[in-house]
C-alpha atoms as a PDB file:
ATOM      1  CA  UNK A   1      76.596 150.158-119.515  1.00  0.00           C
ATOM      2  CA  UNK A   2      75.407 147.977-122.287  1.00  0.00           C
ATOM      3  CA  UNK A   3      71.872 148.562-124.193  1.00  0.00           C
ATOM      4  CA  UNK A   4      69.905 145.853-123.974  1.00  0.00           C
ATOM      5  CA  UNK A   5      66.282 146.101-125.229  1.00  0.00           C
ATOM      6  CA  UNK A   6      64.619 144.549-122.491  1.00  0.00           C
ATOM      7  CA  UNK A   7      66.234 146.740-120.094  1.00  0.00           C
ATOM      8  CA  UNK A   8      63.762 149.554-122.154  1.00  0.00           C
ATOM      9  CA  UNK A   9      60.906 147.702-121.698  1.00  0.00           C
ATOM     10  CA  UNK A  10      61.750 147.523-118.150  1.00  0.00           C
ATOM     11  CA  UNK A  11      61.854 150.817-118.268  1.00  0.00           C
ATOM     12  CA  UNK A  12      59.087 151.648-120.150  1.00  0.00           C
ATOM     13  CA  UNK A  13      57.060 149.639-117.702  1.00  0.00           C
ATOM     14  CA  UNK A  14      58.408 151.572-114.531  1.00  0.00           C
ATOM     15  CA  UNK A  15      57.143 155.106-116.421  1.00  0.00           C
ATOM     16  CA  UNK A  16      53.566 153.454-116.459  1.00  0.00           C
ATOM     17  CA  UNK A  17      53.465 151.905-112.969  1.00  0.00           C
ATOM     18  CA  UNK A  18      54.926 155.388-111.800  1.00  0.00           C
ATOM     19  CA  UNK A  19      51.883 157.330-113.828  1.00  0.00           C
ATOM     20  CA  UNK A  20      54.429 158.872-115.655  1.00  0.00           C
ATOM     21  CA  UNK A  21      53.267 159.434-119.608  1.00  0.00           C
ATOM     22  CA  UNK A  22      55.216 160.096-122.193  1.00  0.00           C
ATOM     23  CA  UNK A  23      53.997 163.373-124.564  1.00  0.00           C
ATOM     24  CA  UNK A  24      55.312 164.480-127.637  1.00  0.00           C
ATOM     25  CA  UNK A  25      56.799 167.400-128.776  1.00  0.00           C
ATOM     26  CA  UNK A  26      54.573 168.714-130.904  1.00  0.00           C
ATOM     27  CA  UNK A  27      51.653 168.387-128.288  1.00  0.00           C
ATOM     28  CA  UNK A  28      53.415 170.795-125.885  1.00  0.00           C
ATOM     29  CA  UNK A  29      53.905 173.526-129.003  1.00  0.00           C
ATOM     30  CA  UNK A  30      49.964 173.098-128.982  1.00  0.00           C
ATOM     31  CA  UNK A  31      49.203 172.738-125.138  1.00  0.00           C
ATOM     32  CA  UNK A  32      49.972 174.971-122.439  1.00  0.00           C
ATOM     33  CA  UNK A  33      53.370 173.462-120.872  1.00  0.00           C
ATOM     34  CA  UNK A  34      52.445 170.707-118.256  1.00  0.00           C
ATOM     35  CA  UNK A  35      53.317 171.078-114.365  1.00  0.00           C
ATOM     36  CA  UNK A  36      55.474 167.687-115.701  1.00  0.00           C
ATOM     37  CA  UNK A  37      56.011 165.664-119.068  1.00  0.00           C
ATOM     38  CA  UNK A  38      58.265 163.438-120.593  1.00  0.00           C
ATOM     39  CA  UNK A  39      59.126 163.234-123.900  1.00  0.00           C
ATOM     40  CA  UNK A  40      60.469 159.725-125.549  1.00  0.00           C
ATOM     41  CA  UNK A  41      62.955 161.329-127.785  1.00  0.00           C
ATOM     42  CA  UNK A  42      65.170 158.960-130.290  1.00  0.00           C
ATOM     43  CA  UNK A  43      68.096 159.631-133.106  1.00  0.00           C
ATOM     44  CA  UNK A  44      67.850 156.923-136.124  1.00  0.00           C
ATOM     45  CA  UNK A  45      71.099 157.459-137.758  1.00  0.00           C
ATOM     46  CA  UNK A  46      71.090 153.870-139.277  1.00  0.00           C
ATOM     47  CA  UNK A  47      68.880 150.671-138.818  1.00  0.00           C
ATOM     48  CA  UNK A  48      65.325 151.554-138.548  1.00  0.00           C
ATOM     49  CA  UNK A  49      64.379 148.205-138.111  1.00  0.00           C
ATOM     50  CA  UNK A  50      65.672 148.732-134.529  1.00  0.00           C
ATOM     51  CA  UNK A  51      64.046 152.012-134.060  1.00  0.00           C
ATOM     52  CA  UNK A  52      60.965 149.926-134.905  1.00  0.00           C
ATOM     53  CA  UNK A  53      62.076 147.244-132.284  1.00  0.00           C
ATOM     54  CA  UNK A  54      61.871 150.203-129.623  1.00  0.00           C
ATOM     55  CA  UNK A  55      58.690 151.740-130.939  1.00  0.00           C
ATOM     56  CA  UNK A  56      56.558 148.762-130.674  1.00  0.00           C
ATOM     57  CA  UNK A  57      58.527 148.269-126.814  1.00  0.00           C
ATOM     58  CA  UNK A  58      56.874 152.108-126.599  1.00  0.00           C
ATOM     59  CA  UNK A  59      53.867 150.968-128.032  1.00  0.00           C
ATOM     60  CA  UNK A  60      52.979 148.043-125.421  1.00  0.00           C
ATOM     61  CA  UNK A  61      53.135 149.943-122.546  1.00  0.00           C
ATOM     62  CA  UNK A  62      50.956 153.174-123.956  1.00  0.00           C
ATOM     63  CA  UNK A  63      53.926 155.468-124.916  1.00  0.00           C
ATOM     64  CA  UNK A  64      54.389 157.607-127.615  1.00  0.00           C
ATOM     65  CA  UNK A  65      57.756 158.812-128.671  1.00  0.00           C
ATOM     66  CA  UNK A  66      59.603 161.187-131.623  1.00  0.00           C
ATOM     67  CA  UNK A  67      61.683 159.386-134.091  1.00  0.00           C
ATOM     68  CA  UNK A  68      64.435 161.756-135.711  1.00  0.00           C
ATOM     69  CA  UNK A  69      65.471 159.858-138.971  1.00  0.00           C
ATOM     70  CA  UNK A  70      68.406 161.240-141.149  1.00  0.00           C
ATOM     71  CA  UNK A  71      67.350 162.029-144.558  1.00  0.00           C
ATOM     72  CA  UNK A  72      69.722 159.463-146.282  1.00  0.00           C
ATOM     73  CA  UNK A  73      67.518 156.700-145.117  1.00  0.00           C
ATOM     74  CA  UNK A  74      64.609 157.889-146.885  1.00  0.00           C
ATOM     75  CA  UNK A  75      66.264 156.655-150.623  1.00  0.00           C
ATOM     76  CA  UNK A  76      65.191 152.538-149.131  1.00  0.00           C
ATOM     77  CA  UNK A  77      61.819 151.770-149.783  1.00  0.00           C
ATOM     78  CA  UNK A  78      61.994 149.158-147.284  1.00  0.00           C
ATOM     79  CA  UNK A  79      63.123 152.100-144.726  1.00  0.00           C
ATOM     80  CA  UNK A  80      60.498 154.317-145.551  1.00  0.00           C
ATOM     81  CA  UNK A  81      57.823 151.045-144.927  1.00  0.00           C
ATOM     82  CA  UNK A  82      59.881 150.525-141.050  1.00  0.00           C
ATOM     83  CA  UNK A  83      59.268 154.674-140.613  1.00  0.00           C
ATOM     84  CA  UNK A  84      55.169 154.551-141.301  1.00  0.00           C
ATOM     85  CA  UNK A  85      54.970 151.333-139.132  1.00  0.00           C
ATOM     86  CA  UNK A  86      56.682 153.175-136.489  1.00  0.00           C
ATOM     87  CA  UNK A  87      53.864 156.041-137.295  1.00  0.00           C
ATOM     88  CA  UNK A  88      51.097 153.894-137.249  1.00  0.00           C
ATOM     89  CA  UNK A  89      51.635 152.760-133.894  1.00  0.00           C
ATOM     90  CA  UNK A  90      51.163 156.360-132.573  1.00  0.00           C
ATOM     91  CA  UNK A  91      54.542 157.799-132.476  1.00  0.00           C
ATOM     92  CA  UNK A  92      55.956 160.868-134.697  1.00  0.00           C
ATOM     93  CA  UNK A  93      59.016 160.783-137.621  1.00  0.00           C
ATOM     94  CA  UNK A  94      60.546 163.504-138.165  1.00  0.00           C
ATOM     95  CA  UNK A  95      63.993 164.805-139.674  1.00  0.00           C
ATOM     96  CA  UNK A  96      67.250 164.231-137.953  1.00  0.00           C
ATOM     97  CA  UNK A  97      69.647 166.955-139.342  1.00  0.00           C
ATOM     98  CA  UNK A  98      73.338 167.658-140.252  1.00  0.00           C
ATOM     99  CA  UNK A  99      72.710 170.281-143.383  1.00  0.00           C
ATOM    100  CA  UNK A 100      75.427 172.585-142.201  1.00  0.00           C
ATOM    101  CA  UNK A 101      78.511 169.519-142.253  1.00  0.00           C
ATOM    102  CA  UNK A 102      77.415 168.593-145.415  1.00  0.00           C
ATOM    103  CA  UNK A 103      77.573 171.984-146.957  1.00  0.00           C
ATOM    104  CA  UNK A 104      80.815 172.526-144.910  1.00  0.00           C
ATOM    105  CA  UNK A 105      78.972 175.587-143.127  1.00  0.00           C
ATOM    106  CA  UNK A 106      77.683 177.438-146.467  1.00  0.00           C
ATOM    107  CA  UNK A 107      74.139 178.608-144.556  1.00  0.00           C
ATOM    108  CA  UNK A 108      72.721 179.189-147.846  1.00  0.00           C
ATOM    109  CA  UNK A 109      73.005 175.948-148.902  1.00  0.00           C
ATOM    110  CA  UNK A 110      72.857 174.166-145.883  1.00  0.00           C
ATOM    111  CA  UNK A 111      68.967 176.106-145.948  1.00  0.00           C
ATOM    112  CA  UNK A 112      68.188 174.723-149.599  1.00  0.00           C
ATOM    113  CA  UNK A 113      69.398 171.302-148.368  1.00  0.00           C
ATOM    114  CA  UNK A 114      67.556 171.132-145.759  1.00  0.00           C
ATOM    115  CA  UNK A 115      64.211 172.550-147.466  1.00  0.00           C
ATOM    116  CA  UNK A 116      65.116 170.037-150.197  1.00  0.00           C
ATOM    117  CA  UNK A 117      65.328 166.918-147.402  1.00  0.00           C
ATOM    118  CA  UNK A 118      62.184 168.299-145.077  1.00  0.00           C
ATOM    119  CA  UNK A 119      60.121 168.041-148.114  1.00  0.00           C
ATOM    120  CA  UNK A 120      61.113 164.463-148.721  1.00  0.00           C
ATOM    121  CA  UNK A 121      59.680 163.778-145.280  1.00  0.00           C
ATOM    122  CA  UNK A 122      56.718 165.635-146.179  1.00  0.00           C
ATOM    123  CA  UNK A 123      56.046 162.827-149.346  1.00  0.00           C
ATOM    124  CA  UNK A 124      56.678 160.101-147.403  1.00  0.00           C
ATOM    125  CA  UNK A 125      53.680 161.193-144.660  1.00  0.00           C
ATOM    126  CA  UNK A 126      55.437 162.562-142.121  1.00  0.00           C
ATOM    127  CA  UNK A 127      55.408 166.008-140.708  1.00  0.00           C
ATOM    128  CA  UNK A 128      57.834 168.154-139.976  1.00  0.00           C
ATOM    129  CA  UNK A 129      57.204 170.093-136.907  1.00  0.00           C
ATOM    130  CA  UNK A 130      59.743 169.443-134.844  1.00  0.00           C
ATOM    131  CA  UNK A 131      63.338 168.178-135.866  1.00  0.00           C
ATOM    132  CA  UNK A 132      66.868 167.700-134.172  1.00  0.00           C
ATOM    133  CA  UNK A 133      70.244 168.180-135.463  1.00  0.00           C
ATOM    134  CA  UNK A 134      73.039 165.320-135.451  1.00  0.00           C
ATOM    135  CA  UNK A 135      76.041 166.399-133.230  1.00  0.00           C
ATOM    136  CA  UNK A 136      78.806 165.287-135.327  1.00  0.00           C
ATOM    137  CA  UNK A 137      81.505 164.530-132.599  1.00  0.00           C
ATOM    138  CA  UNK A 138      84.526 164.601-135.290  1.00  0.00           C
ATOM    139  CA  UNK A 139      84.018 167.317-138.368  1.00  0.00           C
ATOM    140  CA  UNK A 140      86.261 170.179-138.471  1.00  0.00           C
ATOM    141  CA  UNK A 141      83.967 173.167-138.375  1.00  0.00           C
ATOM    142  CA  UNK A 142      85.152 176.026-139.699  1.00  0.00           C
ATOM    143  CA  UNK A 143      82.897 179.349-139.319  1.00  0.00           C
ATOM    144  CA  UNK A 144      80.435 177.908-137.763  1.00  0.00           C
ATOM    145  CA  UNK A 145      79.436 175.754-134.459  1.00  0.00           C
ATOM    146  CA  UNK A 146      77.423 173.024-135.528  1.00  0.00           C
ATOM    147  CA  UNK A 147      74.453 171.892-137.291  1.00  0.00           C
ATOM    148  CA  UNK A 148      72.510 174.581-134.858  1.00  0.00           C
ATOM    149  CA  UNK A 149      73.733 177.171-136.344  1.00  0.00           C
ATOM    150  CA  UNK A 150      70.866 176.608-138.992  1.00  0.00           C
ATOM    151  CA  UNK A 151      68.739 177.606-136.594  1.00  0.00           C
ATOM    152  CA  UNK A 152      70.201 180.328-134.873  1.00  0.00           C
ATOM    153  CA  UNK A 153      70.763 182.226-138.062  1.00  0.00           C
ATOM    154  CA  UNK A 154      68.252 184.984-138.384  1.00  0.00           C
ATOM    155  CA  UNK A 155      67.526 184.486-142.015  1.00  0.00           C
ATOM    156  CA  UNK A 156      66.643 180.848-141.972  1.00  0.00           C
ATOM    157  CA  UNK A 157      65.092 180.882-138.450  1.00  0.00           C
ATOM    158  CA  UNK A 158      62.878 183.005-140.249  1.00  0.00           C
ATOM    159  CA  UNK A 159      62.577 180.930-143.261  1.00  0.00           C
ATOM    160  CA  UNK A 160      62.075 177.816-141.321  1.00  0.00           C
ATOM    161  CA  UNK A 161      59.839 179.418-138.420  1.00  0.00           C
ATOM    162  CA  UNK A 162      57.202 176.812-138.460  1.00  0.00           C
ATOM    163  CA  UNK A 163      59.456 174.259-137.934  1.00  0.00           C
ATOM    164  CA  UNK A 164      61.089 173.944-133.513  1.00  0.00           C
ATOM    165  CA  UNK A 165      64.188 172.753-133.231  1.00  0.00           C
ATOM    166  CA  UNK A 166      64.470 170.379-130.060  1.00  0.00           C
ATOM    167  CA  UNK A 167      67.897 171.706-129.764  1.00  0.00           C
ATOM    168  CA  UNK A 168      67.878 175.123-130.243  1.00  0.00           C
ATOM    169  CA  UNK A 169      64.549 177.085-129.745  1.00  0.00           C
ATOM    170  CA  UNK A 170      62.166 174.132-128.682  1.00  0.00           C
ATOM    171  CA  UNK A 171      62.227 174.827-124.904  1.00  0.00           C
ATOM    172  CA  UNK A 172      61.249 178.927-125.395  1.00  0.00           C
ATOM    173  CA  UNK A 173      58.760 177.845-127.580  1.00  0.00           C
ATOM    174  CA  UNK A 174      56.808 176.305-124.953  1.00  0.00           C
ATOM    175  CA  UNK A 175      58.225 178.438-122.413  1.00  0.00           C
ATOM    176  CA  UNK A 176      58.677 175.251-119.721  1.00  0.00           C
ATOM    177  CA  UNK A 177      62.319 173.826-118.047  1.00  0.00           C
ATOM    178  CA  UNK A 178      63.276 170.004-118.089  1.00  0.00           C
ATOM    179  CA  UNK A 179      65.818 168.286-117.820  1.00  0.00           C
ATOM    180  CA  UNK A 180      67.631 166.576-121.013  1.00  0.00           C
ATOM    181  CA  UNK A 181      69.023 163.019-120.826  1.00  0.00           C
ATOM    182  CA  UNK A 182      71.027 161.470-123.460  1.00  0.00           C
ATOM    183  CA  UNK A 183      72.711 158.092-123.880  1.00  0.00           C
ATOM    184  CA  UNK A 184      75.413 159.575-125.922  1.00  0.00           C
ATOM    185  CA  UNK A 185      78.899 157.591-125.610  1.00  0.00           C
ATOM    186  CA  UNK A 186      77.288 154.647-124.532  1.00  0.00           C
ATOM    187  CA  UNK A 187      76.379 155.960-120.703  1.00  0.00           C
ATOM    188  CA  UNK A 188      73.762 158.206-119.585  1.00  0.00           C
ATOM    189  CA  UNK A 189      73.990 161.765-118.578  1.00  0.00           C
ATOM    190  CA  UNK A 190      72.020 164.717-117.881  1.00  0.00           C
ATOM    191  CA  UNK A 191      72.949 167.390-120.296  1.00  0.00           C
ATOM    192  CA  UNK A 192      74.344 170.633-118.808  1.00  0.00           C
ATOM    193  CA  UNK A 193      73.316 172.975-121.283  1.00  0.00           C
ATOM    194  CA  UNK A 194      71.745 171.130-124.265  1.00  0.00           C
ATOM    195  CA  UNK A 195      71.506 174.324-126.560  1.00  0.00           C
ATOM    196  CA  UNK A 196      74.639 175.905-126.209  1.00  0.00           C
ATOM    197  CA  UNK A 197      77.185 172.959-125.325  1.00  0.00           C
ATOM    198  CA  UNK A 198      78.251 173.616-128.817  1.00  0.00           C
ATOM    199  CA  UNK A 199      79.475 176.757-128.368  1.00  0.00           C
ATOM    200  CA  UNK A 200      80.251 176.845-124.692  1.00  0.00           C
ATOM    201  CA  UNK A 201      82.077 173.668-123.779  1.00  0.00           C
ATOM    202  CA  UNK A 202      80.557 172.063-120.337  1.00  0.00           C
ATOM    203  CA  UNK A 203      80.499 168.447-120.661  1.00  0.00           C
ATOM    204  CA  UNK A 204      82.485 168.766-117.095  1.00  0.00           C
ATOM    205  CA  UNK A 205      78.996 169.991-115.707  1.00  0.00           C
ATOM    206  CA  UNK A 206      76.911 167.069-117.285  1.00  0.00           C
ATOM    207  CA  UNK A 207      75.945 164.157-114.655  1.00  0.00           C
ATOM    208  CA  UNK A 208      76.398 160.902-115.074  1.00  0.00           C
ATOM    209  CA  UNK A 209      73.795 158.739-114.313  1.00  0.00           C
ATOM    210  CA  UNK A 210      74.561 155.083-113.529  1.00  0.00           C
ATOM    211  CA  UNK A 211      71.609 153.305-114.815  1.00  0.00           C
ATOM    212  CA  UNK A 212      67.862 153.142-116.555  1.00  0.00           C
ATOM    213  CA  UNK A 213      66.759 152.902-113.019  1.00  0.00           C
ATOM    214  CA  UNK A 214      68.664 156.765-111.908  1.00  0.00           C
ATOM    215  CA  UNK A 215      67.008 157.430-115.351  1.00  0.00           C
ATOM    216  CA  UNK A 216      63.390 156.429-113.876  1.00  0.00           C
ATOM    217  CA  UNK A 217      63.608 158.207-111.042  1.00  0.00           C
ATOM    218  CA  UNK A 218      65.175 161.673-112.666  1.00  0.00           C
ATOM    219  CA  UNK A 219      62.118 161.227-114.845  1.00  0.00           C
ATOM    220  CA  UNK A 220      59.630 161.036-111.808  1.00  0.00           C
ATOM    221  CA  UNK A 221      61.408 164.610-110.132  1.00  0.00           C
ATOM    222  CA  UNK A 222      61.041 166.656-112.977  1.00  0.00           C
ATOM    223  CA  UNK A 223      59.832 167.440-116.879  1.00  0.00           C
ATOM    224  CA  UNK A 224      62.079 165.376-118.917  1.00  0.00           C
ATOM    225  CA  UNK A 225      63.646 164.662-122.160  1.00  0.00           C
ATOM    226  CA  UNK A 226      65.054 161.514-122.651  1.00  0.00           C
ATOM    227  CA  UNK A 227      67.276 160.856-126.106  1.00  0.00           C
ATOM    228  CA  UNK A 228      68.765 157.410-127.246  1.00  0.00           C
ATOM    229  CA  UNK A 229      70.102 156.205-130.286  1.00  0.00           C
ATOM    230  CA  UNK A 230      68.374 152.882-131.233  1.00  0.00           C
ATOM    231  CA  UNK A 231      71.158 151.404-133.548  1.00  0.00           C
ATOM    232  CA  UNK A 232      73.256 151.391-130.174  1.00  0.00           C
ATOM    233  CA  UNK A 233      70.758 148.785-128.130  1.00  0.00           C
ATOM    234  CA  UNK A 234      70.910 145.323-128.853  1.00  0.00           C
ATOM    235  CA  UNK A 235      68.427 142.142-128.089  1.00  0.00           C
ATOM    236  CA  UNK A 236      72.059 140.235-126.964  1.00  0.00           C
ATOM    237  CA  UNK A 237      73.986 141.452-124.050  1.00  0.00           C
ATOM    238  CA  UNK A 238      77.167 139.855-125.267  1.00  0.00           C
ATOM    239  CA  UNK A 239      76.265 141.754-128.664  1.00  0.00           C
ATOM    240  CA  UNK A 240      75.913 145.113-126.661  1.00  0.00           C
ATOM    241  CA  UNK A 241      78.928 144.450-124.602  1.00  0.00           C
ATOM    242  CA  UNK A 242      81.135 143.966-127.929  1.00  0.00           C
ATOM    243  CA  UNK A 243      79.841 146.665-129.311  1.00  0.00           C
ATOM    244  CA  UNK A 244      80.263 148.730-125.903  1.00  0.00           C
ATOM    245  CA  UNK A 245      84.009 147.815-125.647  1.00  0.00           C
ATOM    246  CA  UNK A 246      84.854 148.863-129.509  1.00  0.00           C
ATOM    247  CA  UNK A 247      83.395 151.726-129.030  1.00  0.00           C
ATOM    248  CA  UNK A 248      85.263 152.950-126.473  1.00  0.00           C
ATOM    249  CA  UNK A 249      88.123 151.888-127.972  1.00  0.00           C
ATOM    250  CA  UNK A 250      87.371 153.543-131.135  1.00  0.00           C
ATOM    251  CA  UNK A 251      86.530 156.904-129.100  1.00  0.00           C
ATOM    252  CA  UNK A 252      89.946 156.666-127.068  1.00  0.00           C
ATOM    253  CA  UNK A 253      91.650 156.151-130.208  1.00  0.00           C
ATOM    254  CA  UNK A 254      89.887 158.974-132.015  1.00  0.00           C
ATOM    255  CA  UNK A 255      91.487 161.323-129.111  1.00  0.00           C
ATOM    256  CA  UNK A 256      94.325 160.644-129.849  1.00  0.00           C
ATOM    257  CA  UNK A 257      94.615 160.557-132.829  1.00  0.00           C
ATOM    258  CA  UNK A 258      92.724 164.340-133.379  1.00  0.00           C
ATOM    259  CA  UNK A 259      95.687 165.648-131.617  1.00  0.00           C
ATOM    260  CA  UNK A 260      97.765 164.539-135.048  1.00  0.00           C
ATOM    261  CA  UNK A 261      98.162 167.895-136.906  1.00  0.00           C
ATOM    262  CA  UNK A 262      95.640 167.552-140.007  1.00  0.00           C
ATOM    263  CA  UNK A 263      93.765 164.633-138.549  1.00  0.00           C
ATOM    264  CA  UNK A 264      90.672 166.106-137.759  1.00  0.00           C
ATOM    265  CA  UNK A 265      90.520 167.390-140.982  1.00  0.00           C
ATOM    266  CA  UNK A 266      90.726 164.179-142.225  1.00  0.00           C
ATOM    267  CA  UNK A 267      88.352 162.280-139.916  1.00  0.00           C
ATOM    268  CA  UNK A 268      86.263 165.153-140.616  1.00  0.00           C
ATOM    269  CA  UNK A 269      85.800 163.636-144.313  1.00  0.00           C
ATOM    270  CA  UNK A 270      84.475 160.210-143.126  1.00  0.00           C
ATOM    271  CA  UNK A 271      82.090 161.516-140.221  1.00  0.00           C
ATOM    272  CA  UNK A 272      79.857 159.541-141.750  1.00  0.00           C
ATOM    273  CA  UNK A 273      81.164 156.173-140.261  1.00  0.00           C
ATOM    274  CA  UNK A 274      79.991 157.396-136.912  1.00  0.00           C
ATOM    275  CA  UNK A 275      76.535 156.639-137.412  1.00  0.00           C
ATOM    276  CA  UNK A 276      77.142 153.123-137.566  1.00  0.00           C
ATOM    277  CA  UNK A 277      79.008 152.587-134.287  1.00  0.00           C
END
């Protein structure tokens, strides 16, 4: 299904006719958990300008959402001016991580990293009380799960403790159930197991969920978290449908070629290039 951005402003409009408002995740650390929320939850791994384009969609129809920005984007000044506009109009920016690829799983630097990009936020006016880790869908871990694992470790669980991470230790923080939603691989899906699906495969057990409209109505029968990935959505329909198809293509491709002795290692290298598709 293509991502068109007036399809989220048609969606953004059927949460408010519904009386369904979006929170955000540092009000339910503070509150005590809601009978029902829904949090707005997006992954800016390249093009703020069309994170912005969904914030001020947000914006017009009295939502506020989280915006989880990798840390590379913060070297453009004219990145860092897209991120406060997207704060001024009520929504929070916060740090989208992948420390532990990086550092090839070394926790210890991974942790200074991390501290290192966190406090970059922190300059810029944004804080960090919440953040989310990139899922990498090609790196060859070794010794480690995924960018998680940052948080699971004892030592810098502890060193980080102020800090939730959506993926790992947000939902016994505020001790409440919901359902998690993700437009990963161009489709949405209801996430099985959101904070262990990295260690204990069940993609098999996610459900697929046909449209924004299934999405509406999954948000109006329980607590919700809804992720997308901005750079994916697209003001053209033709654009999104191009982009769509090589996708897919790309993503078949990749499976195939991962089952090349050595290739993963390889593709591993450049995981980089899959923030821009």
């Amino acid at each position: 299904m293509p991502f068109i951005f007036s399809q989220w402003e048609k969606f953004c409009i059927g949460l408010k006719n519904a009386g369904i408002n979006s929170v955000q995740p540092s009000f339910l650390l503070k509150e005590k958990p809601l009978t029902r929320f829904l949090v707005l939850k997006h992954d800016v791994e390249t093009d703020p300008a069309k994170a912005l384009r969904m914030a001020n969609i947000e914006n017009r129809h009295g939502h506020k959402g989280v915006y989880y920005v990798q840390a590379y984007l913060l070297c453009s000044e004219k990145n860092i001016d897209i991120l406060k506009n997207i704060q001024s109009l009520g929504h929070e920016v916060s740090y989208h991580h992948d420390v532990m690829d990086q550092c090839r799983g070394d926790i210890v630097r991974a942790a200074d990293e991390f501290e290192k990009n966190a406090e970059k936020f922190r300059k810029c006016g944004f804080t960090v009380t919440t953040v989310c880790q990139h899922g990498n869908p090609v790196v060859e871990r070794k010794g480690y799960s995924s960018n998680r694992d940052l948080f699971r470790d004892a030592g810098t669980a502890e060193r980080f403790r102020v800090i939730s991470e959506i993926m790992v230790n947000f939902r016994s923080r505020i001790g409440a159930g919901y359902k998690y939603i993700s437009d990963a691989g161009y489709g949405w899906k209801i996430i099985y197991d959101p904070e262990n699906n990295d260690v204990i495969p069940s993609s098999e057990k996610d459900i697929p969920l046909p449209s924004l409209d299934n999405v509406l109505k999954a948000a109006g029968e329980s607590s919700v978290i809804i992720s997308t990935h901005p750079h994916r959505w697209h003001e053209s329909t033709l654009k999104a449908c191009v982009k769509d198809s090589a996708f897919r293509i790309i993503r078949t491709s990749a499976k195939v070629s991962l089952k090349i002795p050595g290739m993963k290692r390889l593709m591993g290298r450049f995981y980089y290039l899959a923030k821009k598709i």
